[in-house]
N, C-alpha and C. Protein backbone atom coordinates (compact mmCIF):
# COMPACT_ATOMS: atom_id res chain seq x y z
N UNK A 1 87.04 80.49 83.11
CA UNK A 1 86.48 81.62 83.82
C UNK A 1 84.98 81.67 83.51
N UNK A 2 84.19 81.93 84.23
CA UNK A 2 82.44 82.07 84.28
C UNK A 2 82.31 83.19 83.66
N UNK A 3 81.23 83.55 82.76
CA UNK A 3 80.74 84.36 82.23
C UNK A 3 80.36 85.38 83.38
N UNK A 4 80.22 86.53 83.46
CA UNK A 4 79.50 87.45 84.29
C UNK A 4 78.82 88.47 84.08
N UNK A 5 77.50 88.67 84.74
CA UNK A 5 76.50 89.56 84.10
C UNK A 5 77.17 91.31 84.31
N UNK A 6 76.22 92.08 83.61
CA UNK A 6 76.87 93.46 83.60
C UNK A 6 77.02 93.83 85.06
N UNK A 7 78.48 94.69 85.66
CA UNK A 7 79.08 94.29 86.89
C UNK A 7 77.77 95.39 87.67
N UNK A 8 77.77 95.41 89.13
CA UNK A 8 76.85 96.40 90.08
C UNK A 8 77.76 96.99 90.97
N UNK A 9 77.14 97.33 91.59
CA UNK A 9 77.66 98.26 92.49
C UNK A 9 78.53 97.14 93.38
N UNK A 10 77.93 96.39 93.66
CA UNK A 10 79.04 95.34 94.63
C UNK A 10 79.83 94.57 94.24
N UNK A 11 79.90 94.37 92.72
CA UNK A 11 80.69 93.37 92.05
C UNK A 11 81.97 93.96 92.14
N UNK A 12 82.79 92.30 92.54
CA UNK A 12 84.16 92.34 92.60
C UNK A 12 84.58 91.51 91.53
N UNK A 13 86.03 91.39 91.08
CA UNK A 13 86.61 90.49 91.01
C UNK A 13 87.58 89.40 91.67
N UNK A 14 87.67 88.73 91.79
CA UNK A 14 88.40 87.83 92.62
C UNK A 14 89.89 87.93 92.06
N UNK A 15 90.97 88.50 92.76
CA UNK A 15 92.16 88.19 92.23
C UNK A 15 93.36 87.10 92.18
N UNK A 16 92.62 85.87 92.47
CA UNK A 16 93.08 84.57 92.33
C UNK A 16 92.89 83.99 91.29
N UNK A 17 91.10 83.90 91.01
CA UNK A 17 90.76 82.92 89.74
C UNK A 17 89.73 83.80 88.85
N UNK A 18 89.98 85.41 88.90
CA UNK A 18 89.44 86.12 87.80
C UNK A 18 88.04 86.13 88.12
N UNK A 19 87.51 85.72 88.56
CA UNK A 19 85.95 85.33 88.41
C UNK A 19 84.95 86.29 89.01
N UNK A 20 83.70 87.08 88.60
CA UNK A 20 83.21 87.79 89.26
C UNK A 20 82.27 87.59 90.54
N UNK A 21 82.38 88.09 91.63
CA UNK A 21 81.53 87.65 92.22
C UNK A 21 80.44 88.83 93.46
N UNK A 22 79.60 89.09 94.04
CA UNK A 22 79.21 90.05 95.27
C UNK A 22 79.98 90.31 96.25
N UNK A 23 80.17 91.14 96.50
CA UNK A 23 80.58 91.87 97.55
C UNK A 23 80.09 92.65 98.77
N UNK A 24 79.47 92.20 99.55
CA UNK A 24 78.52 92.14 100.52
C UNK A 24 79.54 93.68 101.44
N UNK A 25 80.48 93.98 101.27
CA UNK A 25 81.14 94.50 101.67
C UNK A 25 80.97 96.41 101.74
N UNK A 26 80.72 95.99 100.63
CA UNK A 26 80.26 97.54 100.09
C UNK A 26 79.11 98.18 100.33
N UNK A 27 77.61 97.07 100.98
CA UNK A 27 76.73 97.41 101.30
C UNK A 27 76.62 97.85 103.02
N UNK A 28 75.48 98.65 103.11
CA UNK A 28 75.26 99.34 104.59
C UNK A 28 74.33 98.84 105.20
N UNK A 29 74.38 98.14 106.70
CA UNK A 29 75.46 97.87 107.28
C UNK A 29 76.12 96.62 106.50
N UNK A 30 77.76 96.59 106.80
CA UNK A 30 78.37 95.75 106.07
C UNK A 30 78.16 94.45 106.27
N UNK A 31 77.46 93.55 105.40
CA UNK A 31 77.08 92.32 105.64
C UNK A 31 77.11 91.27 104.37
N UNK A 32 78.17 91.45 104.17
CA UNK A 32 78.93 90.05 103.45
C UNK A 32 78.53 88.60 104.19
N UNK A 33 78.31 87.65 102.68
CA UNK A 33 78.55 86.73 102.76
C UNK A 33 79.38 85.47 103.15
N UNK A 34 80.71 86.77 103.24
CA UNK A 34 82.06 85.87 103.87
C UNK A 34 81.94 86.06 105.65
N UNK A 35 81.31 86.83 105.90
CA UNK A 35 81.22 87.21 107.40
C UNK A 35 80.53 85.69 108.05
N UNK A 36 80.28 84.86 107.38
CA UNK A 36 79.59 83.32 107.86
C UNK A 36 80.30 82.08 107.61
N UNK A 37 81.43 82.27 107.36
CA UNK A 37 82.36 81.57 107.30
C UNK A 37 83.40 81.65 108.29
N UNK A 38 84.24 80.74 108.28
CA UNK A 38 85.45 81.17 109.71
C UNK A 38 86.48 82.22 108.94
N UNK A 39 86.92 82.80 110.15
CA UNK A 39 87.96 83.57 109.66
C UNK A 39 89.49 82.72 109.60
N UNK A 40 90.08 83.55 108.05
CA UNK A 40 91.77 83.45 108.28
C UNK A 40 92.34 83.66 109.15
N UNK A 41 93.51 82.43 109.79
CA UNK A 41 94.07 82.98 110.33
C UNK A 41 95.14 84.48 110.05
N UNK A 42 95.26 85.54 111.07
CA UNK A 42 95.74 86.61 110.73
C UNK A 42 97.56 86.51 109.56
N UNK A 43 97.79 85.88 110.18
CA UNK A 43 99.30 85.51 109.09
C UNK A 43 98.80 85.69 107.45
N UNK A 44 97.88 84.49 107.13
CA UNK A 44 97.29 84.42 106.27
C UNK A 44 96.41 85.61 105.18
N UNK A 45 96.58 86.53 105.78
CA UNK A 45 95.76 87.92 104.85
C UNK A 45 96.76 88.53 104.69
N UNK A 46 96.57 89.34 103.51
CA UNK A 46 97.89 89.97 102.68
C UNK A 46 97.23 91.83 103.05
N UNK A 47 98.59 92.60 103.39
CA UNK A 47 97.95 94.02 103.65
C UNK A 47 97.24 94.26 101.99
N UNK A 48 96.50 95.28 102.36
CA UNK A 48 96.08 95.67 101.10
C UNK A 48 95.39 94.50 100.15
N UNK A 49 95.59 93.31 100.55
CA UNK A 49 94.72 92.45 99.57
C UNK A 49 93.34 92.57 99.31
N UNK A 50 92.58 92.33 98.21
CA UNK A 50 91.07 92.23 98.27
C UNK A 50 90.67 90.87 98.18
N UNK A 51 89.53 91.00 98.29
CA UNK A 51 88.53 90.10 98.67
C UNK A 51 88.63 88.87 97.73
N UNK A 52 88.07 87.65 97.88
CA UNK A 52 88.36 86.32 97.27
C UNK A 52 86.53 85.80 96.95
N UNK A 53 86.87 85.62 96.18
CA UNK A 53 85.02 85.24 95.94
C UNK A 53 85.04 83.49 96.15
N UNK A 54 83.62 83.30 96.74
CA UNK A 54 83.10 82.33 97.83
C UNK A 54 83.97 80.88 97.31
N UNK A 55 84.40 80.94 96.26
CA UNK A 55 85.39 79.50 95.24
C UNK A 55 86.61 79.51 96.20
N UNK A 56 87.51 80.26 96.36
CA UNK A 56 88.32 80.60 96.30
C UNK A 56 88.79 80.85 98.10
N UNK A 57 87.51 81.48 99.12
CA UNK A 57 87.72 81.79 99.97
C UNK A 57 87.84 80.37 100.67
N UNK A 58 86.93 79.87 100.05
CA UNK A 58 86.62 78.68 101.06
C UNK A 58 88.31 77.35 100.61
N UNK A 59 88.50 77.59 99.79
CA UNK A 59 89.63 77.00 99.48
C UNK A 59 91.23 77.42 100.40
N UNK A 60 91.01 78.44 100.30
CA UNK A 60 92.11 79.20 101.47
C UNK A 60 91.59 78.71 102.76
N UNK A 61 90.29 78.56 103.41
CA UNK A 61 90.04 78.22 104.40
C UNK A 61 90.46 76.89 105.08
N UNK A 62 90.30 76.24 104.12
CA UNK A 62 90.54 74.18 103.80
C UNK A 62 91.59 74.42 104.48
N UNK A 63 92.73 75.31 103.25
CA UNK A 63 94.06 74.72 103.23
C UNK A 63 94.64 75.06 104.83
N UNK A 64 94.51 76.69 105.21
CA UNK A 64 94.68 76.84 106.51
C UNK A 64 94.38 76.11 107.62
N UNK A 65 93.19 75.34 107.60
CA UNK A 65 92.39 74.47 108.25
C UNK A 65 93.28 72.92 108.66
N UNK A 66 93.80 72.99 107.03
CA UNK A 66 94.77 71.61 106.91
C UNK A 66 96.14 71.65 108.05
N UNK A 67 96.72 73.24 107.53
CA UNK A 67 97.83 73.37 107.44
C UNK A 67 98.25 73.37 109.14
N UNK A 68 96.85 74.19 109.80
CA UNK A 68 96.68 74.19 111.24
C UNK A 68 96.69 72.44 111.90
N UNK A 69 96.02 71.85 111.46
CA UNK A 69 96.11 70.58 111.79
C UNK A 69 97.43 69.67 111.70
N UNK A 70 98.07 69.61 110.67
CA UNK A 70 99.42 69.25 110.19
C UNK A 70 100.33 69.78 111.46
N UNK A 71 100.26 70.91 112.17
CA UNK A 71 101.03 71.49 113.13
C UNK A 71 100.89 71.27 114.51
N UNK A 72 99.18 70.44 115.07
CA UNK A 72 99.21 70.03 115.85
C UNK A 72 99.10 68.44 116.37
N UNK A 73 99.75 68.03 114.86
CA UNK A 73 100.03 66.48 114.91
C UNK A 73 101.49 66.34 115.84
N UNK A 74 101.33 65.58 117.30
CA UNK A 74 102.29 64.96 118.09
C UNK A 74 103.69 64.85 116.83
C-alpha cells in the first residue's frame, strides 16, 4: 500500500487496493479525473459502491474491455 499524505477534502480511499487517492468528485462543478476515461459498462457498477482510484479503475476497464471482446468473438 502507498504511503499517503494528510487526507483533504477530496481524498478517498479506494476500496479494492486500500490506496489513497483524489476525488474530483466532490469538487464544484464535478470534474473528476475519471470523467476522461470510458465508462463501465452499467452491469459492472455495484449500487452504492464508491469510487476506485485511477490503479484500479483503469484495471476494471481492461478487464470489461476484454471481457466485451471475448463475447463478440464468432
Amino acid at each position: 500500500m502507498k504511503s499517503s499524505s494528510p487526507r483533504s477534502e477530496r481524498s478517498a480511499r479506494c476500496p479494492r487496493c486500500g490506496n489513497a487517492f483524489d476525488c474530483g468528485m466532490q469538487t464544484e462543478p464535478s470534474n473528476c479525473w475519471c470523467r476522461a476515461l470510458p465508462p463501465l459498462p452499467v452491469e459492472r457498477l455495484k449500487p452504492g459502491g464508491r469510487c476506485l482510484c485511477p490503479e484500479c479503475l483503469a484495471a476494471e476497464i481492461a478487464q470489461a474491455t476484454h471481457e466485451a471482446s471475448e463475447h463478440e468473438r464468432p
